[in-house]
C-alpha atoms as a PDB file:
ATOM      1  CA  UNK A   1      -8.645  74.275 -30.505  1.00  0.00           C
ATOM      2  CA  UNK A   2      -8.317  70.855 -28.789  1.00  0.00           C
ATOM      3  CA  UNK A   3     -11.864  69.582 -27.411  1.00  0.00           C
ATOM      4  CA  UNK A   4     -15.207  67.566 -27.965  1.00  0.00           C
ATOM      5  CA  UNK A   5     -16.959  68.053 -31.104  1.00  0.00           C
ATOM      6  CA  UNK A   6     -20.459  66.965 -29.727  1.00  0.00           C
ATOM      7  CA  UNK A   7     -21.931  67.020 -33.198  1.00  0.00           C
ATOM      8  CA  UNK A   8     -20.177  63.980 -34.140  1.00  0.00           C
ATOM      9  CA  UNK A   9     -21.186  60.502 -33.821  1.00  0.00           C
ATOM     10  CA  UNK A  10     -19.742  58.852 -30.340  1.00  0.00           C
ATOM     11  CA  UNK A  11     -18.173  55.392 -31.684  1.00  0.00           C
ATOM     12  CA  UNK A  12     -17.442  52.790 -28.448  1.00  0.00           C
ATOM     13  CA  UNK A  13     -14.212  50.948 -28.098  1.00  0.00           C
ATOM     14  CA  UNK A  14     -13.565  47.388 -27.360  1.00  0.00           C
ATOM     15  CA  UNK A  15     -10.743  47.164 -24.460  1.00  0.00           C
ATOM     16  CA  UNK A  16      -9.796  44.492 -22.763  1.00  0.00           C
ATOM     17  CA  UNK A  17      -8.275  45.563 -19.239  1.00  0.00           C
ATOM     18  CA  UNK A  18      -5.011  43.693 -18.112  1.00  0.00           C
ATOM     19  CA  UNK A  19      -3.249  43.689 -14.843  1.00  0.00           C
ATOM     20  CA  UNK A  20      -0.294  42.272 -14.131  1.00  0.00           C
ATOM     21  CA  UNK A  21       0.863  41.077 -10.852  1.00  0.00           C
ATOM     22  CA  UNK A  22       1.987  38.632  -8.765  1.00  0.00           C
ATOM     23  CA  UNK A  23      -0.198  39.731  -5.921  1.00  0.00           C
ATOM     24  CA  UNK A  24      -3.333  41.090  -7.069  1.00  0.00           C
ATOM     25  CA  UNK A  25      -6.385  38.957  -7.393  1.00  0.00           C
ATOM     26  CA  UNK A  26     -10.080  40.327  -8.410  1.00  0.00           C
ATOM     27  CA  UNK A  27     -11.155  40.915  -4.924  1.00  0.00           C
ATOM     28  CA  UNK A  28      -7.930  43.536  -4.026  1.00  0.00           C
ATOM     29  CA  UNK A  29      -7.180  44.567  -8.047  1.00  0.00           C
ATOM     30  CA  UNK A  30      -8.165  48.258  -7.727  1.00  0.00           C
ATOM     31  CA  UNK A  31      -6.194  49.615 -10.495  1.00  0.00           C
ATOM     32  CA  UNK A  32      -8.139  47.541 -13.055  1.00  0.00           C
ATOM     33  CA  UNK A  33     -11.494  48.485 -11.005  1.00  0.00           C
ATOM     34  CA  UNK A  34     -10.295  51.818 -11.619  1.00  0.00           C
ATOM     35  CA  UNK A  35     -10.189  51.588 -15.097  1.00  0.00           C
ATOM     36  CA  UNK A  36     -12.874  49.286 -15.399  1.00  0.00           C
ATOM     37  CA  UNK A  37     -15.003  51.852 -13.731  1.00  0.00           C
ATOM     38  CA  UNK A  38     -13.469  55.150 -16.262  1.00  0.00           C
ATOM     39  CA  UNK A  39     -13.739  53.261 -19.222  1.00  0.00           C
ATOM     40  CA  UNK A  40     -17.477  52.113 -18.843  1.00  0.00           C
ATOM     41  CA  UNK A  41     -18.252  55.580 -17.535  1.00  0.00           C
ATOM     42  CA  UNK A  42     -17.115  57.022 -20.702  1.00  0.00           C
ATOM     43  CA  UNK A  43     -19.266  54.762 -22.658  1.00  0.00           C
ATOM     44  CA  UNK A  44     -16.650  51.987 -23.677  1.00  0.00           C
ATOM     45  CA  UNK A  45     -17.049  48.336 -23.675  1.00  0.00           C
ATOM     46  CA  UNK A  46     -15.316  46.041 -21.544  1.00  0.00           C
ATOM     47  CA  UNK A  47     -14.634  43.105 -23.464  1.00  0.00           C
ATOM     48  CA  UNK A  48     -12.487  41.312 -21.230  1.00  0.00           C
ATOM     49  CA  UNK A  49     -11.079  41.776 -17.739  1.00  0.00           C
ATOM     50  CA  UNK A  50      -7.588  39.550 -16.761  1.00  0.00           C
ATOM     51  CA  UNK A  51      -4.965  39.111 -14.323  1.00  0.00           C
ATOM     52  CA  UNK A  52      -1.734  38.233 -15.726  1.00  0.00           C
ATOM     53  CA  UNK A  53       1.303  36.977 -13.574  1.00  0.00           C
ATOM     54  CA  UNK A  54       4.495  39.001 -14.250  1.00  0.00           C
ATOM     55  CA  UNK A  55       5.615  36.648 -16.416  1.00  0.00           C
ATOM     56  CA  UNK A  56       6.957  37.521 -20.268  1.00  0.00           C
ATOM     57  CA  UNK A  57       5.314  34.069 -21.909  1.00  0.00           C
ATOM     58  CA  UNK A  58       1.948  35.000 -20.278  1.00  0.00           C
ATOM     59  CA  UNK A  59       1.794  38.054 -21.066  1.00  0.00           C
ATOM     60  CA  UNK A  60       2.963  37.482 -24.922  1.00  0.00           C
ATOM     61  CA  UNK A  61       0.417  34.454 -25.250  1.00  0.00           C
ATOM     62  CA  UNK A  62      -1.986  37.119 -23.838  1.00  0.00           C
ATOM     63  CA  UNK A  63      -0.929  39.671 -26.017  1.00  0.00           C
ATOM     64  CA  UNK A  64      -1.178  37.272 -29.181  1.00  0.00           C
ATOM     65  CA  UNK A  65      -4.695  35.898 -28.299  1.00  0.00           C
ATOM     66  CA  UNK A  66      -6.034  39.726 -28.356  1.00  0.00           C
ATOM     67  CA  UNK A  67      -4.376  41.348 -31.098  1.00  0.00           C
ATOM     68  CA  UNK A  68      -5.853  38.344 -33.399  1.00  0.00           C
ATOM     69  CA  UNK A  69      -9.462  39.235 -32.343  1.00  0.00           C
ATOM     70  CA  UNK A  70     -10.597  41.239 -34.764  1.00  0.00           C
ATOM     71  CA  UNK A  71     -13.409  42.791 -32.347  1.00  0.00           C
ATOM     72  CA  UNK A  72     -11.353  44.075 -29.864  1.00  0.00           C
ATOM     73  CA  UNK A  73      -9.647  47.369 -30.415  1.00  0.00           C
ATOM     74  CA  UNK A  74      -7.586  48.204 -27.343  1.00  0.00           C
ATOM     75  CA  UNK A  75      -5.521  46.445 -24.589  1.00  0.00           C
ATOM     76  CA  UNK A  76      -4.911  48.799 -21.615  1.00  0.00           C
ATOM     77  CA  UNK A  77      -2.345  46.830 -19.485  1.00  0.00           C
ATOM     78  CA  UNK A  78      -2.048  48.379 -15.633  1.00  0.00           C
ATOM     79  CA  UNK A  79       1.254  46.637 -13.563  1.00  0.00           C
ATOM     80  CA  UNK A  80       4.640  45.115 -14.393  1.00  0.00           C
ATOM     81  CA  UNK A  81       6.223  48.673 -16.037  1.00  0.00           C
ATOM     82  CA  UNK A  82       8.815  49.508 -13.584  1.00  0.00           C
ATOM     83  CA  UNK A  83      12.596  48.765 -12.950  1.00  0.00           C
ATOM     84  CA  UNK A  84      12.396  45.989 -10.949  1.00  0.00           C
ATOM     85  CA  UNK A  85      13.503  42.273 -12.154  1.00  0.00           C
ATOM     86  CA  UNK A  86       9.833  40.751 -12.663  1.00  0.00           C
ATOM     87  CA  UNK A  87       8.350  43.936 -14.441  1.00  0.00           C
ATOM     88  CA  UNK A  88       8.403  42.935 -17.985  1.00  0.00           C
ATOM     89  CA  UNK A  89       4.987  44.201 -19.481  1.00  0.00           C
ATOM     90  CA  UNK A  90       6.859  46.743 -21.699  1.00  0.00           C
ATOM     91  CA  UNK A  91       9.068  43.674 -22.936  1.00  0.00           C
ATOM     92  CA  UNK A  92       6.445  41.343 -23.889  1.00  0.00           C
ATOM     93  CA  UNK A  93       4.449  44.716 -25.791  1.00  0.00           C
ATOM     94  CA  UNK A  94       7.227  45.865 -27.198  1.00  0.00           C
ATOM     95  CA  UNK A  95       8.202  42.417 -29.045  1.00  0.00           C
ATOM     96  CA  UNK A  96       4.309  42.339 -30.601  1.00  0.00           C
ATOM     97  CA  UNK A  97       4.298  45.898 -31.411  1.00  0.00           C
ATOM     98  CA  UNK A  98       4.031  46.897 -35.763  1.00  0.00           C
ATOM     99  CA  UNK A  99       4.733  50.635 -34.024  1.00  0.00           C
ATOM    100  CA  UNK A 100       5.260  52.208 -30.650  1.00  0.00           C
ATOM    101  CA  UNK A 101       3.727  55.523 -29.885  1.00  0.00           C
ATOM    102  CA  UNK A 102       7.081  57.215 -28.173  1.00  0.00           C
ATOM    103  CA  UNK A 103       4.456  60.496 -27.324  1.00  0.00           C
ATOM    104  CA  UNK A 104       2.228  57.974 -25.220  1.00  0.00           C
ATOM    105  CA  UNK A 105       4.890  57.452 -22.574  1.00  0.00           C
ATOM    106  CA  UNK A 106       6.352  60.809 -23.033  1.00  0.00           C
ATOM    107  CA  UNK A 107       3.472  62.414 -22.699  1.00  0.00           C
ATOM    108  CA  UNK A 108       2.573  59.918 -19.525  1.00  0.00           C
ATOM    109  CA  UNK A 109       5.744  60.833 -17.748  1.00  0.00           C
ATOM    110  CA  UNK A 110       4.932  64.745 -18.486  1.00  0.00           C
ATOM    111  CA  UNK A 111       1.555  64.068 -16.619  1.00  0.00           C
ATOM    112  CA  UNK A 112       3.139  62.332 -13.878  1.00  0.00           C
ATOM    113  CA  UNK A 113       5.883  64.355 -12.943  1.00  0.00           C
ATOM    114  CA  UNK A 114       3.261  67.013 -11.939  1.00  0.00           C
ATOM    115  CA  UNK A 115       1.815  64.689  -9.176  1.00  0.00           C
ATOM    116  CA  UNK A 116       4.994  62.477  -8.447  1.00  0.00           C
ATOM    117  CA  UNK A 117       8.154  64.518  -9.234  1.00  0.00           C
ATOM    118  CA  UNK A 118      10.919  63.220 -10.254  1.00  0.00           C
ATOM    119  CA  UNK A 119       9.680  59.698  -9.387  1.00  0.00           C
ATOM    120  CA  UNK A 120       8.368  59.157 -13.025  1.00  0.00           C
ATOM    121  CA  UNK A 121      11.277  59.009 -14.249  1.00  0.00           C
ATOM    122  CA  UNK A 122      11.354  55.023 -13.344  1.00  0.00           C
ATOM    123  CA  UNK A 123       7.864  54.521 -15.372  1.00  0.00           C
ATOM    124  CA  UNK A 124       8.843  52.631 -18.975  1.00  0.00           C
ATOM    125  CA  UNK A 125       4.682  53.335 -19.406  1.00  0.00           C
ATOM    126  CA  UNK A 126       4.257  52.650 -23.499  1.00  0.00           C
ATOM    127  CA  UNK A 127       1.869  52.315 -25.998  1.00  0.00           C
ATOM    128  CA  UNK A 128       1.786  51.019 -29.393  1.00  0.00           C
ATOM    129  CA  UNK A 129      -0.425  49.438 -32.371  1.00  0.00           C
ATOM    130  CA  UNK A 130      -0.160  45.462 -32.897  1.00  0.00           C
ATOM    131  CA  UNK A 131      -1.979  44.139 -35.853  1.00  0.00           C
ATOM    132  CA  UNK A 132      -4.517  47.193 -36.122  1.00  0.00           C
ATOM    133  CA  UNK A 133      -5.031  46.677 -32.449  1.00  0.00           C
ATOM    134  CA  UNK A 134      -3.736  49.839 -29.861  1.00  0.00           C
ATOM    135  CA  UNK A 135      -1.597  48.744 -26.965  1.00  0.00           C
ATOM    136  CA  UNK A 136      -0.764  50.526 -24.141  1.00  0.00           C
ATOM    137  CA  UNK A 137       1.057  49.532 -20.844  1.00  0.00           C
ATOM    138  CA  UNK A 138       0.642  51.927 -17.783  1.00  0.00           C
ATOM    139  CA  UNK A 139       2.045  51.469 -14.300  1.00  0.00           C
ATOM    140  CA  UNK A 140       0.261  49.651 -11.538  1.00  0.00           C
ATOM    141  CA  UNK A 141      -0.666  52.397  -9.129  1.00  0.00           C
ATOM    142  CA  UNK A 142      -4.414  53.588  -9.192  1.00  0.00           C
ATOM    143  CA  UNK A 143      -3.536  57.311  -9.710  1.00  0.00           C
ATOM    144  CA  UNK A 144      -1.459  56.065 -12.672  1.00  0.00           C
ATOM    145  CA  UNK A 145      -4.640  54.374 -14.022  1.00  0.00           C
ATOM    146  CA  UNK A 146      -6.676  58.017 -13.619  1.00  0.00           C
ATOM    147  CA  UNK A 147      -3.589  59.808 -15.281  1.00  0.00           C
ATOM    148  CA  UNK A 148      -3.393  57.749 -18.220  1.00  0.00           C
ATOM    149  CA  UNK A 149      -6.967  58.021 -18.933  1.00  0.00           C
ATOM    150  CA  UNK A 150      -8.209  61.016 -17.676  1.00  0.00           C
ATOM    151  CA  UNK A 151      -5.383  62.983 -19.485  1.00  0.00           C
ATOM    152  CA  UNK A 152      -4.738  60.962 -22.424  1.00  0.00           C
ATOM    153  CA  UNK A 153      -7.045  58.016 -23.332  1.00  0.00           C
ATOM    154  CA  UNK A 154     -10.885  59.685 -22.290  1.00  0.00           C
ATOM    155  CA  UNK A 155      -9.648  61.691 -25.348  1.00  0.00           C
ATOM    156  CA  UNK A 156      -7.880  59.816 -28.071  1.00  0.00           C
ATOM    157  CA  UNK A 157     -10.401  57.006 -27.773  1.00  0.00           C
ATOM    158  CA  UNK A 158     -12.982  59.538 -28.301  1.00  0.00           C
ATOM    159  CA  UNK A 159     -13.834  59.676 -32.001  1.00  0.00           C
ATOM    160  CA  UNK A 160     -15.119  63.760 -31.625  1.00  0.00           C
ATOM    161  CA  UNK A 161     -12.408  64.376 -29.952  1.00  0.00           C
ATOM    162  CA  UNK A 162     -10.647  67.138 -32.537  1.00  0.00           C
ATOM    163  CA  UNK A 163      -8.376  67.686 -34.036  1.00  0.00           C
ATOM    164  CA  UNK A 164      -7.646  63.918 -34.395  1.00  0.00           C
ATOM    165  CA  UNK A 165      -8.068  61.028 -32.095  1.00  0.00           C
ATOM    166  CA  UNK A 166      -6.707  57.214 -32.752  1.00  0.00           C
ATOM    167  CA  UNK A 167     -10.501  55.911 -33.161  1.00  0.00           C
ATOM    168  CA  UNK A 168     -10.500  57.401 -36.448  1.00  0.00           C
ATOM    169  CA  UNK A 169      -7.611  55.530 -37.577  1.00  0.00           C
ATOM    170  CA  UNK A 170      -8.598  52.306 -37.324  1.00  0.00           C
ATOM    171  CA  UNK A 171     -10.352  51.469 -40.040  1.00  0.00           C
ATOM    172  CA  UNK A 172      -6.327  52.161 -41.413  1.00  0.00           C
ATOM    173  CA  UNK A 173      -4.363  50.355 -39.079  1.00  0.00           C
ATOM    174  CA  UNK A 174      -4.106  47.220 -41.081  1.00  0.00           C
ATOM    175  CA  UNK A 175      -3.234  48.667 -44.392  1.00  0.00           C
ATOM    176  CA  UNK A 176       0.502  47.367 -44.720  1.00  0.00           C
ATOM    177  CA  UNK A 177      -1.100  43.465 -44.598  1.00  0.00           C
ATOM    178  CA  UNK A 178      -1.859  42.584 -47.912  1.00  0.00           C
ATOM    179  CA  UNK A 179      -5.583  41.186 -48.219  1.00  0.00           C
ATOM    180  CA  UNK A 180      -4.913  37.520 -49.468  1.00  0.00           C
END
């Protein structure tokens, strides 16, 4: 059965937060206040908080700068994942990504359509592992934010979350580099 095994060891996460938008600033960014707020509640660490323009160089230098830290573990991106001609968060994760996580989005959408129909459908919400570092781009909207953590990242970032959880694959994420 799926759950909390509360007699293992709680390991926090690094995540750095990311919006992107055009329009947000830190006094009116609630979706990264929203997951600000989740992820510290749940015992995480913060280890950065940034606003990104929608903007594919940006993003990708952004992108770059975090996958080569070696202490941060996770980049939860909220904004730039829809249709329109300036969303391009999933194009600037996609070309860093070593592997994309198809059942992130799927399993995104899945949530979503139960709270915003058929509407989902124009969510390209991803996630993926760069360079032993998890990736994942949600859309922009506060209840998007909840979604994606309360119903999929409070649990794989748990490491007693059972049967298996991503925390406990880290220390294998970087096995295909060859230690030189």
């Amino acid at each position: 059965m799926s759950g909390i095994d509360t007699s293992l060891p709680f390991l926090p996460v690094n995540i750095a937060v990311v919006t992107v938008s055009d329009s947000r600033t830190r006094e009116n960014d609630r979706s990264g206040d929203t997951l600000e707020r989740l992820i510290t509640e749940d015992g995480h660490r913060i280890a950065e908080r940034a606003i990104l323009r929608d903007d594919l160089a940006a993003i990708g230098s952004a992108l770059e700068r975090y996958i080569a830290d070696p202490d941060l573990d996770c980049v939860i991106a909220t904004g730039g994942t829809g249709v329109t001609g300036r969303d391009v968060t999933p194009e600037a994760f996609r070309s860093m990504l070593d592997k994309e996580m198809d059942g992130f989005g799927e399993l995104f959408r899945w949530l979503s359509y139960q709270k915003v129909g058929t509407s989902t459908m124009q969510s390209r919400a991803l996630g993926g592992v760069a360079n032993g570092t998890y990736l994942f781009a949600i859309p922009g909207s506060t209840g998007a934010c909840r979604d994606a953590w309360e119903g999929i990242l409070r649990y794989q970032l748990d490491s007693r979350h059972r049967p298996c959880n991503l925390v406990e694959l880290m220390p294998r994420l970087r096995e295909h580099v060859v230690a030189g």
